[in-house]
N, C-alpha and C. Protein backbone atom coordinates (compact mmCIF):
# COMPACT_ATOMS: atom_id res chain seq x y z
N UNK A 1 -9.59 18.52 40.65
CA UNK A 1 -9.91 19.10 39.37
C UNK A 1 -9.04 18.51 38.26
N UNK A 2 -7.82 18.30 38.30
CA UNK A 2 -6.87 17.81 37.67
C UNK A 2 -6.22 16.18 37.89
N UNK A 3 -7.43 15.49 37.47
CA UNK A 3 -7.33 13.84 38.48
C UNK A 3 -6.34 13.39 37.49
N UNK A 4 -6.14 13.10 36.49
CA UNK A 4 -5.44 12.17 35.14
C UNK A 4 -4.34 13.05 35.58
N UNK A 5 -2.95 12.36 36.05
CA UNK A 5 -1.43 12.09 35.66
C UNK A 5 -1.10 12.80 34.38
N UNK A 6 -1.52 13.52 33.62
CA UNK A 6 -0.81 13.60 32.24
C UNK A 6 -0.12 14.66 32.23
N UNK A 7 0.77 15.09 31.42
CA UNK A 7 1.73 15.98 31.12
C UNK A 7 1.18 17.59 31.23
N UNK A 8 0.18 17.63 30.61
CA UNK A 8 0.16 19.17 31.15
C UNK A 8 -0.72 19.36 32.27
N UNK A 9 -1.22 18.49 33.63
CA UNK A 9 -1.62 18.15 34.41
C UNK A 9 -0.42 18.52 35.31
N UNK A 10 0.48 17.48 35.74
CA UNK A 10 1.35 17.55 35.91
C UNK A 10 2.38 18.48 36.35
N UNK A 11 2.54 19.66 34.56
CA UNK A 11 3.38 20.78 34.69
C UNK A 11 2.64 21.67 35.39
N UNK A 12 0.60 21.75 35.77
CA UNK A 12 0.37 22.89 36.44
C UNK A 12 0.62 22.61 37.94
N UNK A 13 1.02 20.85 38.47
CA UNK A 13 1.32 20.72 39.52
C UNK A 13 2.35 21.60 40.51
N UNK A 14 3.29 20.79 39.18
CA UNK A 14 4.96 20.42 39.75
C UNK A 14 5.83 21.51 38.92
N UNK A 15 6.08 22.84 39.84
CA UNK A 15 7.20 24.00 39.32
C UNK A 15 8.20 23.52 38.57
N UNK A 16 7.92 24.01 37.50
CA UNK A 16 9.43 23.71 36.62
C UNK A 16 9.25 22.63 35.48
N UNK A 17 8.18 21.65 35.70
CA UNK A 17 8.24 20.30 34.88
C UNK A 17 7.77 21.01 33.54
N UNK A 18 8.50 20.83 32.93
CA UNK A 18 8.84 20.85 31.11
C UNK A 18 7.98 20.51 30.46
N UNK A 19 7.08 21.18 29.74
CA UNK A 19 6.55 20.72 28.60
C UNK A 19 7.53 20.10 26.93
N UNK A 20 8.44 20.85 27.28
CA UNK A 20 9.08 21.42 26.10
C UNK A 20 10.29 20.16 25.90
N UNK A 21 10.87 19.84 24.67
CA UNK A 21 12.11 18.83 24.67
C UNK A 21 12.93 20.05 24.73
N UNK A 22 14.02 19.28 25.22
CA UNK A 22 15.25 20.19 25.88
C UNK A 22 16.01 20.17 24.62
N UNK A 23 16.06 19.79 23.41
CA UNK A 23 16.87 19.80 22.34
C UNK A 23 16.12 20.36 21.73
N UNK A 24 14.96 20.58 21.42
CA UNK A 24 14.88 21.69 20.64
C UNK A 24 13.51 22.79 20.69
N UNK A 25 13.14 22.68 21.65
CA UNK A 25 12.21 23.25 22.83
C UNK A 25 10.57 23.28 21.85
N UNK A 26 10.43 22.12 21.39
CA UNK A 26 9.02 22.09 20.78
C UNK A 26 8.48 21.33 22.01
N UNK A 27 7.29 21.24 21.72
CA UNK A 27 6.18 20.42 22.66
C UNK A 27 6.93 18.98 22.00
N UNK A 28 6.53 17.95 22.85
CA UNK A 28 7.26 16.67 22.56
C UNK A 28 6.45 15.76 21.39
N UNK A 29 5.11 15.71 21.49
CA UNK A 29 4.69 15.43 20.25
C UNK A 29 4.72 16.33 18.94
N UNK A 30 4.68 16.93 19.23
CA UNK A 30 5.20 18.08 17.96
C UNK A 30 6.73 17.83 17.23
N UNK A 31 7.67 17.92 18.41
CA UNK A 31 8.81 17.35 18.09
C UNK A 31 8.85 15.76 17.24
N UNK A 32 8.41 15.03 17.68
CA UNK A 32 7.94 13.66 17.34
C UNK A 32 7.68 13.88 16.39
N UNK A 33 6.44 14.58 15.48
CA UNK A 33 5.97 14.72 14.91
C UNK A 33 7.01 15.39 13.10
N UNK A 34 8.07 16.38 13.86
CA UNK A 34 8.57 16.64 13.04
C UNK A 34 10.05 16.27 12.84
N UNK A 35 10.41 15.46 13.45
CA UNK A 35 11.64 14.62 13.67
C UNK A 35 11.54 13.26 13.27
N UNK A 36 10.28 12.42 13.37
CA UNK A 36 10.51 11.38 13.19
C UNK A 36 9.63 10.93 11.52
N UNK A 37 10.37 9.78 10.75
CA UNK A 37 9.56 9.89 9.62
C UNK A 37 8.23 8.69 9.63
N UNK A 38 7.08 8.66 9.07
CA UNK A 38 6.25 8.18 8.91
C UNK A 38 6.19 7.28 9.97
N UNK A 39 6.92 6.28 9.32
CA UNK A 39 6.77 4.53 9.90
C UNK A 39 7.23 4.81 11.39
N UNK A 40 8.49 5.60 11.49
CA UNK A 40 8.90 5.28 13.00
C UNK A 40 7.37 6.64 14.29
N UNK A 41 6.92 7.60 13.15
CA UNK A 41 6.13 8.06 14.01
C UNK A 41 4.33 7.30 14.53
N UNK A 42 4.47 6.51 13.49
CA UNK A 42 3.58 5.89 13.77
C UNK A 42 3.56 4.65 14.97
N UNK A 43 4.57 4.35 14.81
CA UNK A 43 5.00 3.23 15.92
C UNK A 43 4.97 4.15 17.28
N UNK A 44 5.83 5.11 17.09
CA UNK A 44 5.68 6.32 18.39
C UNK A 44 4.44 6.36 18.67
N UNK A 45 3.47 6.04 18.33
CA UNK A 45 2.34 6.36 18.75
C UNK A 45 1.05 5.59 19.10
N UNK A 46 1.51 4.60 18.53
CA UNK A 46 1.20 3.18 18.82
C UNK A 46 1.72 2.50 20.30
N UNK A 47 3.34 3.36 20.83
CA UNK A 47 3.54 3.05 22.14
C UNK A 47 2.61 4.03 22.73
N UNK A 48 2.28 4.75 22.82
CA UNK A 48 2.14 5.62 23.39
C UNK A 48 0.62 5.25 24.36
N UNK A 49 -0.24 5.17 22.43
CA UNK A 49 -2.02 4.32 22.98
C UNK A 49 -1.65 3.35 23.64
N UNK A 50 -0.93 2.55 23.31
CA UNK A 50 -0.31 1.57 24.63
C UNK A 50 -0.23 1.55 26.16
N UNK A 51 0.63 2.38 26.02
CA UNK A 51 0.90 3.19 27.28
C UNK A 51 -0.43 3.82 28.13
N UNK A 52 -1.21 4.39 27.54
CA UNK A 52 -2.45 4.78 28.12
C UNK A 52 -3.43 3.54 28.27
N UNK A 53 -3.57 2.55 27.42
CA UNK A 53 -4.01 1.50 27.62
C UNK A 53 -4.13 0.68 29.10
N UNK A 54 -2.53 0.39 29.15
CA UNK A 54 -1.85 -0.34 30.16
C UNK A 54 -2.49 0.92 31.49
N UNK A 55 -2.33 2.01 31.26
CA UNK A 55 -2.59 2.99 32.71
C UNK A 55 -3.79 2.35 33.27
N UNK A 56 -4.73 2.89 32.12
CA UNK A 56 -6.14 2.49 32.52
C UNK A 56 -6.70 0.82 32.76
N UNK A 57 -6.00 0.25 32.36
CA UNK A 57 -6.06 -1.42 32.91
C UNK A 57 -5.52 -1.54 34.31
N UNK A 58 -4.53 -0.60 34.90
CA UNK A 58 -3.57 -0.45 35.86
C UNK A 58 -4.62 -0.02 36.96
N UNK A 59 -5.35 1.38 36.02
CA UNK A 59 -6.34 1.87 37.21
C UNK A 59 -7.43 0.57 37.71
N UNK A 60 -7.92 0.12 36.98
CA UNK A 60 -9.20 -0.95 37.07
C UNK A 60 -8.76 -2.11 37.56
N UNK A 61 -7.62 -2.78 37.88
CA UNK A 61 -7.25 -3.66 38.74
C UNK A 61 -6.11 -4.72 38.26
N UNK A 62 -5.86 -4.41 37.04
CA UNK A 62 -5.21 -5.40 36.16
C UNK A 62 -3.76 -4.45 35.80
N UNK A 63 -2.97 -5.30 36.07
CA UNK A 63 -1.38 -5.06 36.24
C UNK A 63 -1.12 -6.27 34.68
N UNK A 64 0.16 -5.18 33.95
CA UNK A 64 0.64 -5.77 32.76
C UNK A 64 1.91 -6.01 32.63
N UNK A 65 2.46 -6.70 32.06
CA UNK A 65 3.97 -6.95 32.05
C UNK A 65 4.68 -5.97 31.94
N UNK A 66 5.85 -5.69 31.82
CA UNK A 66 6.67 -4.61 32.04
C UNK A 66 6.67 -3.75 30.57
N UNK A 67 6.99 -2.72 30.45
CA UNK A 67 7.24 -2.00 29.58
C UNK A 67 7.40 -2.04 28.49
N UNK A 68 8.77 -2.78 28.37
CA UNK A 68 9.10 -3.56 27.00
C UNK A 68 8.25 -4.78 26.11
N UNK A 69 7.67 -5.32 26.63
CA UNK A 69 6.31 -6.27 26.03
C UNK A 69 5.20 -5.23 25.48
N UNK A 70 5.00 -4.46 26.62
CA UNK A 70 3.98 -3.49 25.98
C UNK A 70 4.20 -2.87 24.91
N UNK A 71 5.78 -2.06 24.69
CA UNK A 71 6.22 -1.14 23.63
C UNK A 71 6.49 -2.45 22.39
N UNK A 72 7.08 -3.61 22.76
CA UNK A 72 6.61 -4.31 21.51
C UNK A 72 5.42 -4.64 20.79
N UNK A 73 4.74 -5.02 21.93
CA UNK A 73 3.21 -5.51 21.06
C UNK A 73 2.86 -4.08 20.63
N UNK A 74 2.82 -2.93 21.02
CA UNK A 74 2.50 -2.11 20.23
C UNK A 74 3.02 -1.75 18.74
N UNK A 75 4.10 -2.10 18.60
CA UNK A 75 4.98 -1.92 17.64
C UNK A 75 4.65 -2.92 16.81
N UNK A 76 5.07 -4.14 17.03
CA UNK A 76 4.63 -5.39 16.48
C UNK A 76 2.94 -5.26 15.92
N UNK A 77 2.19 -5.05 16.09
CA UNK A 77 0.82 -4.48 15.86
C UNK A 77 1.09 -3.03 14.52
N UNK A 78 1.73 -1.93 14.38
CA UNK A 78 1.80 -1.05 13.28
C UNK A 78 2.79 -2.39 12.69
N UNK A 79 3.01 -2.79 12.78
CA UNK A 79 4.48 -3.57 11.63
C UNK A 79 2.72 -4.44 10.78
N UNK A 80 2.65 -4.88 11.65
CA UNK A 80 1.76 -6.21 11.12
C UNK A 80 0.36 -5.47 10.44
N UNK A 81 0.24 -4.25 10.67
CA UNK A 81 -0.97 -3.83 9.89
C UNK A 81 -0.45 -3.21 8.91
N UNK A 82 0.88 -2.74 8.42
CA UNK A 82 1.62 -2.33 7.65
C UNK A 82 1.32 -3.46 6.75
N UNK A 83 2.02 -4.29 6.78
CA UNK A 83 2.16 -6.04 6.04
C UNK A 83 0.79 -5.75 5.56
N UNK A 84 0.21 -6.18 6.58
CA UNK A 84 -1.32 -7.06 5.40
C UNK A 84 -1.87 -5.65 4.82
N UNK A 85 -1.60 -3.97 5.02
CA UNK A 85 -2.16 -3.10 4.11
C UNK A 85 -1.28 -3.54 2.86
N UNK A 86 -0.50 -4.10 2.99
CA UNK A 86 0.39 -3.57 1.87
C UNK A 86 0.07 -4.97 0.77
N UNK A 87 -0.40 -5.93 1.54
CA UNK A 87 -0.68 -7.14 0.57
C UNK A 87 -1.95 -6.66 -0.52
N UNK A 88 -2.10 -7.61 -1.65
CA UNK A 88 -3.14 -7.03 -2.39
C UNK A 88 -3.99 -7.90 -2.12
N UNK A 89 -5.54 -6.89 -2.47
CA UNK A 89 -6.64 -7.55 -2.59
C UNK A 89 -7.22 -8.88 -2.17
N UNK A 90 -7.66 -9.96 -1.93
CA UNK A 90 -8.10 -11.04 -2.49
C UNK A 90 -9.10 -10.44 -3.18
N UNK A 91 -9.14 -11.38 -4.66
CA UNK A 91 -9.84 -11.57 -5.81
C UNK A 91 -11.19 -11.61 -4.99
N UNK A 92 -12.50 -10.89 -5.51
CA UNK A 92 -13.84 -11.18 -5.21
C UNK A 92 -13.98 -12.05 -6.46
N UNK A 93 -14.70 -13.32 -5.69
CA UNK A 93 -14.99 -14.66 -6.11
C UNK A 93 -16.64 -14.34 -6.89
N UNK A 94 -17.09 -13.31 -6.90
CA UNK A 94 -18.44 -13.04 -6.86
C UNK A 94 -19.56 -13.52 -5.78
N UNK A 95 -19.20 -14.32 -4.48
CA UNK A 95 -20.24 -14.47 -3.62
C UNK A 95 -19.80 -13.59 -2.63
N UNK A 96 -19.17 -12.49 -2.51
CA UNK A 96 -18.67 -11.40 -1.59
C UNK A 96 -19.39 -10.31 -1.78
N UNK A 97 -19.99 -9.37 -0.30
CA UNK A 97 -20.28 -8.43 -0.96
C UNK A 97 -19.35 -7.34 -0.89
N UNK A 98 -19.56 -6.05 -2.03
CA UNK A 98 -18.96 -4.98 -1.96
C UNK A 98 -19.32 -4.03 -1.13
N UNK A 99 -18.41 -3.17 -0.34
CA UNK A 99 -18.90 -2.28 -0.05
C UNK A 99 -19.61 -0.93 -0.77
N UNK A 100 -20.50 -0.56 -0.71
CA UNK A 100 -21.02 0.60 -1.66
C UNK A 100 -21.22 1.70 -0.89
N UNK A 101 -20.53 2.81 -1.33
CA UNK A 101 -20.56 4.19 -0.32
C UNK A 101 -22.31 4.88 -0.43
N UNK A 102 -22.65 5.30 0.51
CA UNK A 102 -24.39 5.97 0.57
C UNK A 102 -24.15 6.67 0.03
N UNK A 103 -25.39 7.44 -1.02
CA UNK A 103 -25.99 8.29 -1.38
C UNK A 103 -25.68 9.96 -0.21
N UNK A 104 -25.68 11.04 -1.41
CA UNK A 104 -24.56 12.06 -1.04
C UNK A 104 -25.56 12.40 0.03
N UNK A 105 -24.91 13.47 0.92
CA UNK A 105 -25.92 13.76 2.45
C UNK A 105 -25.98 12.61 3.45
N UNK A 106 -25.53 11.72 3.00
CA UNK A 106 -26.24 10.26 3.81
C UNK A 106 -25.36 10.06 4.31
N UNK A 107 -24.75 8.95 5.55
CA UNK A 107 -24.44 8.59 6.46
C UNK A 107 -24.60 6.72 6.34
N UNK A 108 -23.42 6.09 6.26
CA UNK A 108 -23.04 4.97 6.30
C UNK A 108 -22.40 4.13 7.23
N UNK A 109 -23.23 3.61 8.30
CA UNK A 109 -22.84 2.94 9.64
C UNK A 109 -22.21 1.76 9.04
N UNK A 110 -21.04 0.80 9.68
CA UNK A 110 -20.94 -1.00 9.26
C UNK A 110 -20.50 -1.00 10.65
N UNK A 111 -20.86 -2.24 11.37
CA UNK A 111 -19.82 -2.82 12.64
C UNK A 111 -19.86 -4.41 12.41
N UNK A 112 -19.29 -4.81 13.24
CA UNK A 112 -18.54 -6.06 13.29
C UNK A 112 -18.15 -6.17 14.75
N UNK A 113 -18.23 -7.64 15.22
CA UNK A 113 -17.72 -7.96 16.52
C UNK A 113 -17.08 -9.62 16.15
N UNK A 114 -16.65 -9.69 17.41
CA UNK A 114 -15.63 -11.01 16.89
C UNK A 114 -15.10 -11.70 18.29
N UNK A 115 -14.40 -12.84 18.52
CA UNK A 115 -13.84 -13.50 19.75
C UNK A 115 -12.54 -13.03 19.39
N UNK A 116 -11.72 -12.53 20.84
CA UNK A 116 -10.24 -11.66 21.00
C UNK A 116 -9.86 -13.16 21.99
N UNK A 117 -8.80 -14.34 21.55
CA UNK A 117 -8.29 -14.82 21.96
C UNK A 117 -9.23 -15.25 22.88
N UNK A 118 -8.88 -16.30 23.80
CA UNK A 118 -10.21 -17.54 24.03
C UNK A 118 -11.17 -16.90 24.91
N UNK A 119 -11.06 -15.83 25.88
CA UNK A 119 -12.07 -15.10 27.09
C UNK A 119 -12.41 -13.95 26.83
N UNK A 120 -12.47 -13.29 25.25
CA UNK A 120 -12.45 -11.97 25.25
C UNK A 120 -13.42 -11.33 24.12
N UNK A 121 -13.63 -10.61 24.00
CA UNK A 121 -14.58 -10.14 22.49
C UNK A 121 -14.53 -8.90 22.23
N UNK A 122 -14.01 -7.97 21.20
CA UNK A 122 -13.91 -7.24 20.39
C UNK A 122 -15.42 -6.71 19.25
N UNK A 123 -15.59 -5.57 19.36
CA UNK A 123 -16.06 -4.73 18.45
C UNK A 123 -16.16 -3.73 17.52
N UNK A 124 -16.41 -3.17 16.67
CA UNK A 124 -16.18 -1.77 16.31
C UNK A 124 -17.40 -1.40 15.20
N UNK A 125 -17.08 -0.41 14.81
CA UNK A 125 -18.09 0.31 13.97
C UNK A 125 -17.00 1.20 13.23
N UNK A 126 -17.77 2.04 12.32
CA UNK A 126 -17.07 2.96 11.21
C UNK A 126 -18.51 3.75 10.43
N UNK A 127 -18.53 4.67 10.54
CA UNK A 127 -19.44 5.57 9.51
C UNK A 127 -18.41 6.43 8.99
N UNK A 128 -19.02 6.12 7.33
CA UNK A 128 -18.54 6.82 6.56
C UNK A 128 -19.80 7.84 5.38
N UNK A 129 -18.99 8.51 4.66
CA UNK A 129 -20.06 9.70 3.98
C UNK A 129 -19.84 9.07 3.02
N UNK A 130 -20.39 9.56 1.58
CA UNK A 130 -20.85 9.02 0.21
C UNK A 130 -19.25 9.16 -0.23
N UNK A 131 -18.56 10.12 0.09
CA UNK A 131 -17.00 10.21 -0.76
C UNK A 131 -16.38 9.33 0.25
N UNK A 132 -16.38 8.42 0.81
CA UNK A 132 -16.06 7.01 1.85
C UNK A 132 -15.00 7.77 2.54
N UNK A 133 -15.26 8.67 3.28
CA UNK A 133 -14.22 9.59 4.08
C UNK A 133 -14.72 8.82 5.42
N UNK A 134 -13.98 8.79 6.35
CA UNK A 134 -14.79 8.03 7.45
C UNK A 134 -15.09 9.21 8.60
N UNK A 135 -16.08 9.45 8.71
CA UNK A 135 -16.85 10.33 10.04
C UNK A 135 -16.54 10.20 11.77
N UNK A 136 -16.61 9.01 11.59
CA UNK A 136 -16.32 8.60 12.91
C UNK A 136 -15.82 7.08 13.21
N UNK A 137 -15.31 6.45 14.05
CA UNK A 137 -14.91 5.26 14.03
C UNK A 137 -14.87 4.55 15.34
N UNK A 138 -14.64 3.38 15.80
CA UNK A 138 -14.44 2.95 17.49
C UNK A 138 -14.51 1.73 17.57
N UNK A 139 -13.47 1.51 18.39
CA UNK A 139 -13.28 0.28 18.95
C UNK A 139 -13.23 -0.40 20.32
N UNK A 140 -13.81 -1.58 20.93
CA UNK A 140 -13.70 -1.69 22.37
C UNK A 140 -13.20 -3.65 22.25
N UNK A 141 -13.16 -3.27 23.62
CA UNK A 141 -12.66 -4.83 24.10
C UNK A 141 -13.50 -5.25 25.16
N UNK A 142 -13.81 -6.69 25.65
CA UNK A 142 -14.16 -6.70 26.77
C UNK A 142 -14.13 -7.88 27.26
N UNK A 143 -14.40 -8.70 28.29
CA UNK A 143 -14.35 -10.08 29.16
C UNK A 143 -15.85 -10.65 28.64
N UNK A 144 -15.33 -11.66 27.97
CA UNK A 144 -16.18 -12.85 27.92
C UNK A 144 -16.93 -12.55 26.37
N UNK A 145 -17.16 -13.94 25.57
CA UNK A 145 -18.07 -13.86 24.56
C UNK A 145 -19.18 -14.55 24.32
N UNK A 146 -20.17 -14.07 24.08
CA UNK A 146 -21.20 -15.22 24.24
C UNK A 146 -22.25 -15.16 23.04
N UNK A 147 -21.67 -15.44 22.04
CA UNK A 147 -21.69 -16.21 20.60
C UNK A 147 -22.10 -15.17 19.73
N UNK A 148 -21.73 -14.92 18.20
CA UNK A 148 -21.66 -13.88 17.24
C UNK A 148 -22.91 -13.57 17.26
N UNK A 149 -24.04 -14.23 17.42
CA UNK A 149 -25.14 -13.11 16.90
C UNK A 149 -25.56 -11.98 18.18
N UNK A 150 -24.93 -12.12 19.16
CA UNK A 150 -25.28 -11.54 20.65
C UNK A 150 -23.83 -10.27 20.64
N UNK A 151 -22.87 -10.74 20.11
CA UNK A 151 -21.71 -9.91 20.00
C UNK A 151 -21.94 -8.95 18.74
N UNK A 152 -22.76 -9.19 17.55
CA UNK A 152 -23.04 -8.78 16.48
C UNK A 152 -23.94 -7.41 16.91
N UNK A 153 -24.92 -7.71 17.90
CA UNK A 153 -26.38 -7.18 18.46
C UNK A 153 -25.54 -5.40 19.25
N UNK A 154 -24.30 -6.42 20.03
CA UNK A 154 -23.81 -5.41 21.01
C UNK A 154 -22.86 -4.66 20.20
N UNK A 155 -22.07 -5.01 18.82
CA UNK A 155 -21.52 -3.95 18.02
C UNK A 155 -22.35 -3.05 17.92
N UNK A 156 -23.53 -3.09 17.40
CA UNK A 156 -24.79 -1.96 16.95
C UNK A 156 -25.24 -1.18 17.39
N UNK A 157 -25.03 -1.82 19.57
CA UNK A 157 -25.42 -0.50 20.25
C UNK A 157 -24.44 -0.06 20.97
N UNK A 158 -23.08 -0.21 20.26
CA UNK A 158 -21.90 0.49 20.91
C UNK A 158 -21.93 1.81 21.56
N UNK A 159 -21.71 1.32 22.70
CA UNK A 159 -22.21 2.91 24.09
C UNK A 159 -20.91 4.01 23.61
């Protein structure tokens, strides 16, 4: 009933195992949450999807470097999306298009797919509402690419 390893899994196992930080007896993301500021909680959490990442690659047959590679590239990844949020704009040249938010009630799908380093391919999607709030969002990875308009096709019917 309780197959996933995770923390409150776990504590209904194993007598005694702690939900709580021992310094100041919040739940540990909570603690996180109110202990750490912005930038460093975001990185916290960035190891973390990491961390679950690496599990589930672990479950499916694929073993990852040790710990510390992982908690960097995760980290290294919020640093580097930090950077380029923080760069401005490029100038629209006028042959770009804009994005234009839908009409109110309405519902605004975009995806995009792409090659992830030389054997791999990446997708995602984003719907957003007319006040460009985003509704829903997702991203996947997977083995092998076999050329943008076929990777373009399979953003669209993201399972």
């Amino acid at each position: 009933m309780y197959a996933l390893a995770t923390k409150v899994n776990l504590a209904k196992r194993i007598p005694g195992f702690g939900m709580k930080c021992e310094i100041c007896a919040l739940d540990y993301l909570e603690h996180a949450s109110t202990s750490l500021d912005p930038d460093k909680l975001g990185e916290f959490v960035a190891v973390l999807w990491e961390c679950w990442n690496a599990r589930n690659r672990f479950i499916f047959g694929r073993r990852d470097s040790n710990w510390r590679v992982l908690a960097g590239r995760a980290v290294s990844f919020v640093r580097r999306y930090r950077e380029l949020k923080s760069m401005p704009a490029a100038p629209d040249e006028g042959g770009g298009a804009c994005w234009v938010p839908p009409s109110a009630g309405v519902f605004k799908l975009n995806f995009d797919a792409g090659r992830v380093g030389t054997k791999e391919r990446g997708c995602g999607f984003v719907i957003r509402d007319h006040l460009k709030n985003v509704v829903v969002a997702g991203v996947k990875q997977g083995q092998g690419f076999h050329g943008a308009e076929f990777e373009e096709a399979g953003a669209c019917l993201f399972p």
